[in-house]
Protein backbone atom coordinates (compact mmCIF):
# COMPACT_ATOMS: atom_id res chain seq x y z
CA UNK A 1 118.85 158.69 157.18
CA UNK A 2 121.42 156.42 158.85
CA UNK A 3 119.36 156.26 162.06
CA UNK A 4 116.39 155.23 159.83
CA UNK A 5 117.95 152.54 158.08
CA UNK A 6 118.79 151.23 161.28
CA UNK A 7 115.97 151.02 163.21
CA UNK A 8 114.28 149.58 160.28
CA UNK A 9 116.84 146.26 159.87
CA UNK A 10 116.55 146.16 163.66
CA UNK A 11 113.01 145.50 163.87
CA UNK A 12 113.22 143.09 160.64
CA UNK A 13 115.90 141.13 162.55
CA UNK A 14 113.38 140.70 165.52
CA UNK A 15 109.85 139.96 163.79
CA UNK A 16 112.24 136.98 161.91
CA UNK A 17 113.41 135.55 165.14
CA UNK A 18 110.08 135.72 166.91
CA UNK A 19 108.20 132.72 166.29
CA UNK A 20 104.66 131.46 167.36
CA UNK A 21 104.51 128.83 169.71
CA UNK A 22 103.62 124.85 168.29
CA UNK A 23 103.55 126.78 164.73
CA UNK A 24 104.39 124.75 161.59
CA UNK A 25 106.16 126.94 158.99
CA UNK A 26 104.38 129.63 157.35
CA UNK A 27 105.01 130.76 153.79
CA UNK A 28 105.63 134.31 153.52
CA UNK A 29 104.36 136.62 150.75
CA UNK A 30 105.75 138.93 148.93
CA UNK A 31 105.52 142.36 150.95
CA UNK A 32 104.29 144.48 148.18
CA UNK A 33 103.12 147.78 150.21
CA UNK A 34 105.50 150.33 151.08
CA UNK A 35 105.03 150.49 154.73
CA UNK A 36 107.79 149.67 157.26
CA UNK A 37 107.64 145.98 158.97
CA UNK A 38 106.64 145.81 162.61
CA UNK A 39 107.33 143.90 165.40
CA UNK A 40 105.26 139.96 165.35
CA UNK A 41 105.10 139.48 161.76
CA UNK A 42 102.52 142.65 160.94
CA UNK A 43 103.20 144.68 158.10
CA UNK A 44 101.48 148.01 157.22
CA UNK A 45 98.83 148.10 154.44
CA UNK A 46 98.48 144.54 154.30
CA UNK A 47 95.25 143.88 155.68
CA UNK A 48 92.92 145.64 157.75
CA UNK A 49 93.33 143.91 161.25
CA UNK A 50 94.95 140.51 159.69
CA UNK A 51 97.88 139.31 161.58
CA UNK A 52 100.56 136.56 160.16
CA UNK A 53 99.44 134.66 163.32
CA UNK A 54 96.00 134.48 162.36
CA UNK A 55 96.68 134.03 158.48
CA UNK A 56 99.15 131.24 159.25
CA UNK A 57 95.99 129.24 161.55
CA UNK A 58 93.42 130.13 158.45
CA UNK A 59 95.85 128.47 155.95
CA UNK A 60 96.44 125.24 158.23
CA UNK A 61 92.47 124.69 158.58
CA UNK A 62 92.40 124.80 154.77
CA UNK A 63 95.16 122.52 154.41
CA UNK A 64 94.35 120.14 156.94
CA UNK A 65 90.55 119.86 155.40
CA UNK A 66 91.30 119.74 152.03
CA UNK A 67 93.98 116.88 152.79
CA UNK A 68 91.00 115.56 154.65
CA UNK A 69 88.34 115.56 151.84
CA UNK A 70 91.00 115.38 148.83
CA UNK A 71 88.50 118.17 147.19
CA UNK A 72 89.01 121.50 148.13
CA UNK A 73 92.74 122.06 147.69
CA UNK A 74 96.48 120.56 146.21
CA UNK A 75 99.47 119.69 147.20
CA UNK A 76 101.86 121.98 147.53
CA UNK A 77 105.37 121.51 148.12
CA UNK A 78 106.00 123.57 150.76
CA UNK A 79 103.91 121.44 153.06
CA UNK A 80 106.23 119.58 155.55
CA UNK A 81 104.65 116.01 154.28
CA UNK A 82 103.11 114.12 151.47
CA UNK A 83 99.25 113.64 151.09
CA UNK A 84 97.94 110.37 152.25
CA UNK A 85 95.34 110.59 149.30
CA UNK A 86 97.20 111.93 146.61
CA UNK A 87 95.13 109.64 144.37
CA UNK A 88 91.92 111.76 145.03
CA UNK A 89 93.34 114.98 144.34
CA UNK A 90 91.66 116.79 141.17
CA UNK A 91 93.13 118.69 138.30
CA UNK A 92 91.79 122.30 137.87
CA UNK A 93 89.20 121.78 135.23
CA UNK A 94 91.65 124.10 132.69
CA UNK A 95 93.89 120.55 132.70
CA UNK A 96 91.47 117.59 132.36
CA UNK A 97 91.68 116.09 128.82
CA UNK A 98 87.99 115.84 127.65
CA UNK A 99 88.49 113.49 125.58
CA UNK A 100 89.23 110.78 128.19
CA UNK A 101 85.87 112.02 129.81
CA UNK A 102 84.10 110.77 126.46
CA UNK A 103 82.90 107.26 126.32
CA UNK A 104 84.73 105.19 123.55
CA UNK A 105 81.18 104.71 122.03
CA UNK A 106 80.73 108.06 121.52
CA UNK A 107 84.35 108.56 120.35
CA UNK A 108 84.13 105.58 117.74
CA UNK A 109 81.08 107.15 116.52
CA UNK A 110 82.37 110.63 116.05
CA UNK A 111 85.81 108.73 114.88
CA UNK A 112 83.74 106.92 111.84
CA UNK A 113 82.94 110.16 110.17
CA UNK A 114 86.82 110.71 108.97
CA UNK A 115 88.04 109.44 106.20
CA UNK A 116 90.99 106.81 106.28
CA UNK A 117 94.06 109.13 105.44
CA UNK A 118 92.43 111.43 108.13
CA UNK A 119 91.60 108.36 110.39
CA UNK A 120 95.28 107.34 110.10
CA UNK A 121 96.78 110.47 110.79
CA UNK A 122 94.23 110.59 113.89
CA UNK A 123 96.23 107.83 115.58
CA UNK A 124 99.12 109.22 116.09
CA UNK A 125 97.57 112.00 118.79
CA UNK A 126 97.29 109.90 121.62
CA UNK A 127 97.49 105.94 123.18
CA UNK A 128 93.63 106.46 123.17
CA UNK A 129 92.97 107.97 119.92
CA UNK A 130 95.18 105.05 118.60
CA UNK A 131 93.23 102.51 120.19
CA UNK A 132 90.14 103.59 118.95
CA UNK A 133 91.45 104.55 115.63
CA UNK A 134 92.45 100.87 114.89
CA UNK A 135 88.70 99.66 115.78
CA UNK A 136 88.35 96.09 113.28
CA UNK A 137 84.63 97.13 113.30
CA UNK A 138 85.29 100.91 111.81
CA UNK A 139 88.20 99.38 109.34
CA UNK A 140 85.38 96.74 107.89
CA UNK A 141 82.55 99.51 107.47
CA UNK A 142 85.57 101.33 105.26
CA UNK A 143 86.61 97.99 103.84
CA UNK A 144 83.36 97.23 102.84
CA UNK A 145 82.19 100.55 101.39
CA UNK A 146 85.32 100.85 99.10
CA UNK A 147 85.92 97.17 98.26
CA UNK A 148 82.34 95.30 98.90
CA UNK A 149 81.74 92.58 101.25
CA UNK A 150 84.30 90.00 102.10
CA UNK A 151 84.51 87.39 104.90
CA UNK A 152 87.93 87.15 106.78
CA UNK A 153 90.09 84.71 106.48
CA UNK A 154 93.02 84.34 108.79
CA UNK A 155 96.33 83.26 107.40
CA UNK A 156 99.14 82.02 109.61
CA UNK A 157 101.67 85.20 108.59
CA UNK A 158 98.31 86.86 110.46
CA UNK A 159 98.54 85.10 113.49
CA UNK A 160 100.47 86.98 116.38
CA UNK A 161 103.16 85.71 117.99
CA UNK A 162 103.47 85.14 121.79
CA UNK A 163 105.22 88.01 123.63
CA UNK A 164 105.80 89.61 126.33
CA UNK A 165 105.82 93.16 125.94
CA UNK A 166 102.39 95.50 126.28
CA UNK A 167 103.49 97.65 123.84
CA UNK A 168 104.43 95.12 121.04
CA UNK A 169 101.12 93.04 121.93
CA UNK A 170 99.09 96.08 120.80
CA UNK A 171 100.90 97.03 117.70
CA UNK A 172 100.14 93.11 117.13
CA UNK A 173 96.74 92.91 117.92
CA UNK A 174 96.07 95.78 115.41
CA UNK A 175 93.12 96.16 112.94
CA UNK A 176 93.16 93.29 110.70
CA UNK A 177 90.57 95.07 108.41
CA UNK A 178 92.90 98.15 108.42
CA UNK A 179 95.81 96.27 107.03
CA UNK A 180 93.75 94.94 104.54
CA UNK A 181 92.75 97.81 103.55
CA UNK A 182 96.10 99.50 103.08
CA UNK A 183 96.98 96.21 101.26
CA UNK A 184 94.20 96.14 98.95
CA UNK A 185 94.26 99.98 98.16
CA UNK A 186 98.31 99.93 97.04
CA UNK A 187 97.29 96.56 95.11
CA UNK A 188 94.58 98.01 93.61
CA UNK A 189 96.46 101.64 92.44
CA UNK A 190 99.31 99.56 91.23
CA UNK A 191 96.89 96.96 89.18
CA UNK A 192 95.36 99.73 87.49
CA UNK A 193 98.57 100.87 85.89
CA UNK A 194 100.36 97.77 85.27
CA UNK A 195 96.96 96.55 83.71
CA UNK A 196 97.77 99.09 80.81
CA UNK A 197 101.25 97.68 80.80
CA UNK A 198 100.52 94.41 79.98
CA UNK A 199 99.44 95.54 75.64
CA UNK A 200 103.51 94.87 74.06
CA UNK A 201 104.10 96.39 70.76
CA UNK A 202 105.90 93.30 68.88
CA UNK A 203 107.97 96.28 67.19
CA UNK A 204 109.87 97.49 69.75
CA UNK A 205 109.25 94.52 72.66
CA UNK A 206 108.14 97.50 75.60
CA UNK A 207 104.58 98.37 76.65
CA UNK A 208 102.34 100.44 74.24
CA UNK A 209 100.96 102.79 77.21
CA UNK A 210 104.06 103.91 78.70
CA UNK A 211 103.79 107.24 77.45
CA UNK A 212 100.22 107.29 78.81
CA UNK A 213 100.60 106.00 81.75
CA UNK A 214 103.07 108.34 82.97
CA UNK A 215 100.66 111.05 81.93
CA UNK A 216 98.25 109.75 83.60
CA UNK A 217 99.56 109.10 86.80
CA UNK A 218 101.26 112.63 86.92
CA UNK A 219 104.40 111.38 87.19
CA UNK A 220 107.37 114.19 86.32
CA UNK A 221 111.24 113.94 87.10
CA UNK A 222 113.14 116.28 89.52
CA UNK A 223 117.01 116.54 90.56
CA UNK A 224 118.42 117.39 93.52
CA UNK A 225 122.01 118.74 93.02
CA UNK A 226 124.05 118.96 96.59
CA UNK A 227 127.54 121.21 96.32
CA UNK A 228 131.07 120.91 97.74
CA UNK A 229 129.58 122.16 100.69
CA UNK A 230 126.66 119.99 101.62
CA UNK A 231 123.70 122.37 100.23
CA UNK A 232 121.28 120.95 98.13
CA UNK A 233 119.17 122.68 95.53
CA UNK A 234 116.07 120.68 94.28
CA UNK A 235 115.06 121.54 90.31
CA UNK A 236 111.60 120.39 88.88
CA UNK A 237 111.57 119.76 85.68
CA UNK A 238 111.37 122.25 82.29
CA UNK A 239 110.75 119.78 79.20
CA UNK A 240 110.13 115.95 78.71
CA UNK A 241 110.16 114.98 74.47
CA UNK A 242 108.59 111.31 74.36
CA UNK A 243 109.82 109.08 71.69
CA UNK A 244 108.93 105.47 71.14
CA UNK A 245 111.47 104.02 73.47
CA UNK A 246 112.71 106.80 75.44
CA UNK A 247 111.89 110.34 77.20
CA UNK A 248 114.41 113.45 77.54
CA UNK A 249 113.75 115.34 80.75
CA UNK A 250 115.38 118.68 80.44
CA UNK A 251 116.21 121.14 83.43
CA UNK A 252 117.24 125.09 82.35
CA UNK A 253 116.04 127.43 85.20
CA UNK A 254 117.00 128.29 88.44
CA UNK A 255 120.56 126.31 88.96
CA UNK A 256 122.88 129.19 89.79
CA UNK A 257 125.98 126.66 90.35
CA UNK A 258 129.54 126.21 88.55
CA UNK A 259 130.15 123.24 87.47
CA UNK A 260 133.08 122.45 89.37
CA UNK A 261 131.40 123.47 92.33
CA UNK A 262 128.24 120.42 91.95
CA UNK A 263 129.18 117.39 93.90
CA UNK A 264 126.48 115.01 92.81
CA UNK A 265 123.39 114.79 91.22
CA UNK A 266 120.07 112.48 91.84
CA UNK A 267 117.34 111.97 89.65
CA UNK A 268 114.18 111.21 91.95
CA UNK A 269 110.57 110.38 89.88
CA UNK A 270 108.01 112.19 91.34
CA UNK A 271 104.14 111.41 91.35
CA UNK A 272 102.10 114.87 92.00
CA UNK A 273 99.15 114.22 93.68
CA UNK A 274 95.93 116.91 92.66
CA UNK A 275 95.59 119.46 95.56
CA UNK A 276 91.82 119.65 96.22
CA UNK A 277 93.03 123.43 98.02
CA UNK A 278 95.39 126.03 97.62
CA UNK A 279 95.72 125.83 101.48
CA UNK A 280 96.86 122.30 101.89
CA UNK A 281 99.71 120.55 99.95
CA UNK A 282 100.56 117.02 100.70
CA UNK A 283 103.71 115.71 100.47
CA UNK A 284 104.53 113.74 97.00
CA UNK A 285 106.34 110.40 96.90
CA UNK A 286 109.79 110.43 95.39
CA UNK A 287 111.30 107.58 93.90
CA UNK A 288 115.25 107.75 93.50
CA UNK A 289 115.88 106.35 89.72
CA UNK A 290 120.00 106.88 89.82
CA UNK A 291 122.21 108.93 91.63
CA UNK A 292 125.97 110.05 90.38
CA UNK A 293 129.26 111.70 91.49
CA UNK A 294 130.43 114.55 88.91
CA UNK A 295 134.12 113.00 89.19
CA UNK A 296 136.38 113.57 86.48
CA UNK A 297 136.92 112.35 83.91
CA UNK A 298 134.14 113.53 81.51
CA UNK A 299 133.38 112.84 78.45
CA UNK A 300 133.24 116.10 76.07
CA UNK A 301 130.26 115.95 73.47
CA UNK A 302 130.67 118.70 71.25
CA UNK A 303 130.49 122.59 71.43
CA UNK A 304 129.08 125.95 69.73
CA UNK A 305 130.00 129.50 70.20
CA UNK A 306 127.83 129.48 73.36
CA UNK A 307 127.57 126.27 75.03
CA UNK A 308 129.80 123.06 75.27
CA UNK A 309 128.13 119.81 76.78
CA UNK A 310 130.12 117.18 79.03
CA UNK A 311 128.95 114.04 79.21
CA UNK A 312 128.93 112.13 82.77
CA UNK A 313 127.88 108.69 83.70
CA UNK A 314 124.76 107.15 83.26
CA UNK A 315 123.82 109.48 80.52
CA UNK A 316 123.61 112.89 82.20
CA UNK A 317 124.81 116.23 79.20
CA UNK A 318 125.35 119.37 81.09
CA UNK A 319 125.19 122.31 79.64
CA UNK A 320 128.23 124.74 80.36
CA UNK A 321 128.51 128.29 79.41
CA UNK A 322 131.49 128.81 77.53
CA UNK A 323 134.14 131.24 79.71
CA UNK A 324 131.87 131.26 82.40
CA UNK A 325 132.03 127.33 83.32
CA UNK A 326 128.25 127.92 84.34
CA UNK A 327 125.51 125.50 84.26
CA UNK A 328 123.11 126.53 81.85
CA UNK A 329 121.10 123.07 81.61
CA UNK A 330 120.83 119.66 82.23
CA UNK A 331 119.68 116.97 80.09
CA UNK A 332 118.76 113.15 80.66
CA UNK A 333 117.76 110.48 78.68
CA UNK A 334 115.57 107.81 80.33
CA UNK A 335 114.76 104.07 78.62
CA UNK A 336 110.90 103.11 78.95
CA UNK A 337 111.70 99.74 79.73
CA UNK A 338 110.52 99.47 83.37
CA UNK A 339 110.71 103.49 83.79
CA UNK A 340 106.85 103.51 85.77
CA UNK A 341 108.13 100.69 88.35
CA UNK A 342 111.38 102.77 88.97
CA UNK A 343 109.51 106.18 88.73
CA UNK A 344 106.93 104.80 91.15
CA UNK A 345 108.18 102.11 93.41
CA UNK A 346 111.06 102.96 94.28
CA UNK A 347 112.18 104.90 97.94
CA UNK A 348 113.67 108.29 98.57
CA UNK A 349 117.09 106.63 99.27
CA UNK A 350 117.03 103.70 97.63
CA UNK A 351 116.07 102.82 93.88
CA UNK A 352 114.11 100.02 92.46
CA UNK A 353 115.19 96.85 91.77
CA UNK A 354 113.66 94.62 89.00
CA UNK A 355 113.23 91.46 89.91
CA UNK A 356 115.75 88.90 87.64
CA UNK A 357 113.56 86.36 85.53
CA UNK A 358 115.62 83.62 84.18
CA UNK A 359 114.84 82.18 81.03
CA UNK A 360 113.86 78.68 80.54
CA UNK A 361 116.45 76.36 80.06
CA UNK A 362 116.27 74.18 76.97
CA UNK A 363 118.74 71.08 76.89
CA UNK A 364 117.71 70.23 73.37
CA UNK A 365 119.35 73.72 72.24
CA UNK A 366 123.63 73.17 72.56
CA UNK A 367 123.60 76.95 71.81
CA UNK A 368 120.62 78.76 73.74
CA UNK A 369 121.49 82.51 74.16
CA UNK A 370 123.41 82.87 70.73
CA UNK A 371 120.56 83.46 68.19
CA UNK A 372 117.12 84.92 67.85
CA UNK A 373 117.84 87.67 69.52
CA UNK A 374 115.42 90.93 67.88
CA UNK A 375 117.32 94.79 68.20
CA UNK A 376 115.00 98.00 67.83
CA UNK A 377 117.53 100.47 67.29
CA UNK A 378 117.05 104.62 67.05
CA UNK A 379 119.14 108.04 66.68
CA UNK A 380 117.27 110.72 67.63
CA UNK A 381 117.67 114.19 69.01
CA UNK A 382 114.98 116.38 71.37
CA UNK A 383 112.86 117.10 68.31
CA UNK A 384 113.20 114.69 65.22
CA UNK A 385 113.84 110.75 64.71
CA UNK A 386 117.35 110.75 62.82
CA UNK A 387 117.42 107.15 62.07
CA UNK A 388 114.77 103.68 62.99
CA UNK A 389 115.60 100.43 62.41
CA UNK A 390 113.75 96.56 63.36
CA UNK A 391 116.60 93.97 62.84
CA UNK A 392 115.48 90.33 63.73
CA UNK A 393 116.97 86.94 63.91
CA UNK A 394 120.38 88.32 64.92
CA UNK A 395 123.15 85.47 66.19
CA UNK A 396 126.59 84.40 67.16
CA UNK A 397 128.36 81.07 66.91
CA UNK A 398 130.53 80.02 69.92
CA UNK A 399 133.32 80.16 67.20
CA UNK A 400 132.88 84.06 66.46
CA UNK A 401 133.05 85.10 70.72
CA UNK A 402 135.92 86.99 71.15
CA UNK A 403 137.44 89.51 74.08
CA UNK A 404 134.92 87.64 76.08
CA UNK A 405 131.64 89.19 74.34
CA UNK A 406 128.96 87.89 72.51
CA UNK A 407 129.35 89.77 68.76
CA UNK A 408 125.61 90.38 67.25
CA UNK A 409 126.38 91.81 63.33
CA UNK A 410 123.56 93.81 62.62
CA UNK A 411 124.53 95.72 59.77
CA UNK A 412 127.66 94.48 57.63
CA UNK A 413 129.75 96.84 55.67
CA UNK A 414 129.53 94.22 52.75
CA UNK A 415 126.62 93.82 52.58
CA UNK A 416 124.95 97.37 50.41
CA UNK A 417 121.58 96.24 50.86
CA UNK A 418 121.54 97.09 54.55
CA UNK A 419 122.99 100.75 54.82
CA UNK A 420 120.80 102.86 55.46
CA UNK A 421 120.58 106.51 55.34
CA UNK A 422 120.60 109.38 57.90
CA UNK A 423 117.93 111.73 57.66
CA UNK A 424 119.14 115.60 58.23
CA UNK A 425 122.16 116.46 59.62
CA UNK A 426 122.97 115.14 63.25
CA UNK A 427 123.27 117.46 65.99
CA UNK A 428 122.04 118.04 69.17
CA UNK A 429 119.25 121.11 70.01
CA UNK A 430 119.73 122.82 73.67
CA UNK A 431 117.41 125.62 75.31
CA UNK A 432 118.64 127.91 77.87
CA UNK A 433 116.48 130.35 79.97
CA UNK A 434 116.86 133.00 77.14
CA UNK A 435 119.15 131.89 74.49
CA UNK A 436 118.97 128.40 72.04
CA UNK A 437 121.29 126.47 70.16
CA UNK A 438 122.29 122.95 68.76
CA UNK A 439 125.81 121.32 69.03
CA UNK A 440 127.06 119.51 65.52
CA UNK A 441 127.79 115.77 65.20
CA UNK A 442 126.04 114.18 68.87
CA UNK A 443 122.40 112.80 69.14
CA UNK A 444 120.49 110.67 71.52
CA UNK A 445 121.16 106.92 70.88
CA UNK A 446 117.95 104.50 72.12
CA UNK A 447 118.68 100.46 71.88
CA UNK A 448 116.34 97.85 73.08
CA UNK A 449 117.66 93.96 72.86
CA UNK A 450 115.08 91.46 73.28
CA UNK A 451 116.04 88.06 73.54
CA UNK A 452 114.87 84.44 71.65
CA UNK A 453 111.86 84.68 74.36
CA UNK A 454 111.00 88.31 73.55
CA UNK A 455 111.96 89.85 76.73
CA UNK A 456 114.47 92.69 76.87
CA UNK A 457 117.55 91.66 77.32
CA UNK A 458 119.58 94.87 77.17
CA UNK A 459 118.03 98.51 77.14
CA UNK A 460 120.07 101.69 77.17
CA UNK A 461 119.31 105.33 76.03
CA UNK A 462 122.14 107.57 75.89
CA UNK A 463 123.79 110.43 74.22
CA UNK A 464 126.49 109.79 71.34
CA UNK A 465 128.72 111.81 69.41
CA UNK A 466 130.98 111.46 65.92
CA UNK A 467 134.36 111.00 65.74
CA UNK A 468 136.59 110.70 62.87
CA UNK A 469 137.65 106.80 61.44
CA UNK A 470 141.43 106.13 62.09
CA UNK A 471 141.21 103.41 59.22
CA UNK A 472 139.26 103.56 55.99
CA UNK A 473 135.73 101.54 56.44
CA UNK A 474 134.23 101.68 53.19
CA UNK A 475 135.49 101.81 49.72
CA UNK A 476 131.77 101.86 48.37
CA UNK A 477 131.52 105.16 49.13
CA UNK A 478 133.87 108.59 48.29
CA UNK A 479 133.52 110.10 51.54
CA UNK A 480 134.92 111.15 55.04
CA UNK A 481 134.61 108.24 57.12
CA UNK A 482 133.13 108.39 60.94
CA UNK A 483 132.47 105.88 63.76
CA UNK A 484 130.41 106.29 66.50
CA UNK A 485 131.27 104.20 69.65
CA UNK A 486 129.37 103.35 73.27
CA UNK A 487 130.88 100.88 75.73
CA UNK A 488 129.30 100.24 79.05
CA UNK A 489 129.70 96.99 81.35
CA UNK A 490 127.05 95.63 80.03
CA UNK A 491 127.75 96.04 76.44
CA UNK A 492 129.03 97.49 73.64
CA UNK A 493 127.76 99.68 70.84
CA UNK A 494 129.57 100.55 67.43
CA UNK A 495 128.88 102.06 64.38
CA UNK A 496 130.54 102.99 61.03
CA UNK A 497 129.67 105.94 59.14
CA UNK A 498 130.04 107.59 55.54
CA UNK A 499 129.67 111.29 55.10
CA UNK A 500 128.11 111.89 51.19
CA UNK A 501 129.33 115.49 50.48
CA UNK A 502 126.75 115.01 47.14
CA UNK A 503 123.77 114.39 49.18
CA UNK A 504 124.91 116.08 52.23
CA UNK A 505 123.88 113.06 54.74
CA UNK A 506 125.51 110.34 56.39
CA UNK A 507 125.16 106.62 55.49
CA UNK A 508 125.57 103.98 58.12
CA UNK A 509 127.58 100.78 56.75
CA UNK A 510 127.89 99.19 59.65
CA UNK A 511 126.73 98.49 63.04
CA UNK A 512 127.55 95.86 65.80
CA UNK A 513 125.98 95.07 69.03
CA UNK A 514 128.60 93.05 71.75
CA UNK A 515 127.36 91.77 75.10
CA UNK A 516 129.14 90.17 78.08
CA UNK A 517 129.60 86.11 77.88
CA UNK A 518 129.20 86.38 81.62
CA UNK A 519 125.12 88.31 80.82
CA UNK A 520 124.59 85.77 78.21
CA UNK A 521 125.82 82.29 80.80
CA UNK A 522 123.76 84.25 83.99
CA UNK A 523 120.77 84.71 81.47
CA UNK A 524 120.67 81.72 80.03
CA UNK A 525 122.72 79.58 82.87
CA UNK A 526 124.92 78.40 80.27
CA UNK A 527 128.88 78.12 80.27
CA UNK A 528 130.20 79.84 77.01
């Protein structure tokens, strides 16, 4: 065996050091018979006859001619030097992009048959897919069949500016006709809409159609909770009750999170678009509306023998499990008063922002932004209307501002003719996934504030809850006396109440609207 081994490195050692004479350097292959190596470069059951030195010669003619004719063969490597033609050398035909073989007549023409979401996502393939994609003569057929005729009309914000760069020059010299289009077709979706939002109801100063729009349009609310630990859980919604001024979006399934463990919370409006196919689902747009941290300290509503609610910013009632500290629900109350703009226009990240329209200063008027103002007030819970009222011609003399707010009386204790009554008791319904309730003395407060031009001043729809009078406020009535206070930055809310153990109801005796001096002098750009 050792004698064997031997022999056979010996006579590899020599058919490596023998080499042919004015040779260049062959590539070996893989020896993948079993037979021994001899002498020369021959190897057993490789060939019948074939030498290295005449395989070596075959594979130089081939080289040397296919250099030569830039047809027959590649480059490999290996070779000891580079083509001279490297330009002529052909791709195997398993690598040659057919599309580039195509004619761009051909490929416009098979191009026009998509339609223009397809046609958009189409140039984003390739440098010549985008090219032809952004043909002006293909983006005017499309124009024209979904908008009619229309001559162009170049505008200076149009015009291209002068630079340097291939790659910006292209993006520049992009389909006019396609940008139109885009243009036109957002226009167009959003006219449609705010067409219906144009009808105002005098009685409570926001559009008629809200309601209906938002139907229309598919529009629903998610939330997107994110934990101490970064992991977000996105929850469509379970309910929506409309009222006049307002919506409640409730969310009850599929949480699964403490409370203490929930690190914020976003609200995002959502507009579903109809799936034509089971198979494909495009993505909808989200529009962020608000987004909160659940930071202490919270605001405790009310409880049952099941459920307490905690009230955070901006309006927000969770739902706890009592002993548990377990979300059970979620509960928001949204103001219609631009609620399609900011459910619709709006980006993933960032909300939407109205733009501010002054009103129109009057010199003639010494005290512009003190009177005339019109409130549309409502208590209401997810099911019933507790309380609506219409209060116009509200004011304030400079005299009567105090703590720096703007005091609107609209219903004075004095004064019996304007207490009104409650209807029911007040309390607040909640739904689980199994199990229902309601929570005693909290509701849903909606308040719209038009000013002397009509035009909403100050909107806010929020949840609200009793608590007992330190003082006596009424000694009309024989009675337990409540108040029920809000107080935001941008105003203030409060109202006195009289609970009738007779009649079993409450009366309210007295409510006051305050806003900021600073609102009123930015509104009006006046200097109170």
């Amino acid at each position: 065996m050792a004698a064997g081994r031997g022999e056979f490195f010996r006579n590899l050692m020599e058919g490596l050091q023998r080499q042919p004479a004015k040779q260049a350097p062959e590539i070996r292959q893989p020896n993948h018979g079993r037979g021994r190596p001899r002498p020369g470069g021959r190897f057993a059951r490789q060939g019948r006859g074939f030498s290295g030195h005449r395989r070596n010669e075959r594979q130089k003619k081939v080289s040397s001619r296919s250099l030569g004719s830039g047809t027959e063969a590649s480059y490999h490597p290996s070779c000891p030097g580079p083509p001279k033609n490297v330009s002529q050398i052909k791709s195997p035909p398993w690598k040659l992009n057919l599309l580039e073989t195509l004619p761009s007549e051909i490929l416009v023409k098979i191009l026009s048959y998509l339609d223009p979401s397809s046609l958009f996502c189409v140039s984003h393939v390739s440098r010549l897919l985008h090219r032809l994609s952004n043909d002006d003569v293909l983006w005017q057929r499309i124009y024209v069949s979904e908008f009619g005729s229309r001559t162009w009309k170049p505008k200076t914000s149009d015009k291209c500016v002068v630079v340097e760069d291939t790659a910006q020059m292209e993006d520049c010299s992009a389909s006019r006709w396609k940008k139109l289009y885009f243009k036109s077709m957002a226009g167009h979706e959003m006219n449609k809409w705010r067409k219906d939002l144009r009808d105002i109801n005098p009685y409570t100063g926001l559009p008629r159609q809200t309601e209906w729009v938002l139907r229309n349009l598919n529009v629903s609310w998610e939330l997107t909770l994110c934990d101490r630990l970064g992991r977000e859980r996105m929850l469509e919604q379970s309910k929506a009750h409309f009222f006049e001024s307002s919506v409640i979006v409730h969310w009850s399934g599929g949480i699964d999170l403490k409370f203490h463990h929930i690190s914020t919370i976003q609200l995002h409006g959502v507009r579903k678009e109809p799936q034509r196919s089971h198979k494909t689902r495009k993505p909808n747009w989200r529009s962020l509306i608000l987004e909160l941290d659940t930071e202490p300290p919270y605001l405790y509503l009310g409880k049952d023998r099941l459920m307490k609610l905690v009230l955070l910013q901006l309006g927000v009632i969770v739902g706890i499990w009592r002993g548990k500290n377990q979300v059970a629900f979620i509960m928001i109350s949204l103001h219609f008063h631009k609620l399609v703009e900011r459910s619709l226009l709006g980006s993933p990240a960032c909300p939407y922002s109205e733009s501010v329209v002054l009103s129109p200063v009057v010199d003639s008027d010494p005290e512009l932004g003190l009177h005339g103002y019109t409130l549309h007030f409502v208590l209401h819970n997810t099911g019933t209307e507790i309380m609506s009222g219409h209060f116009q011609q509200l004011f304030c003399r400079k005299g009567q501002i105090r703590r720096e707010l703007v005091e609107l009386r609209v219903i004075r204790r004095t004064s019996l003719s304007q207490h009104r009554s409650l209807s029911g008791s007040i309390k607040l319904p909640w739904k689980g996934e199994e199990l229902e309730g309601a929570v005693e003395n909290c509701c849903i407060m909606s308040l719209t504030l038009l000013d002397e031009f009509q035009k909403p001043f100050w909107c806010v729809s929020t949840p609200i809850h009793i608590t007992m009078a330190k003082r006596t406020v009424s000694f009309d009535y024989s009675g337990h006396d409540f108040q029920m206070l809000y107080r935001n930055p941008d105003g203030e809310v409060k109202m006195l109440l009289v609970w009738l153990e007779e009649q079993k109801q409450f009366f309210l005796i007295g409510l006051t609207v305050c806003v900021p001096v600073a609102k009123v002098n930015k509104r009006f750009n006046r200097e109170y």
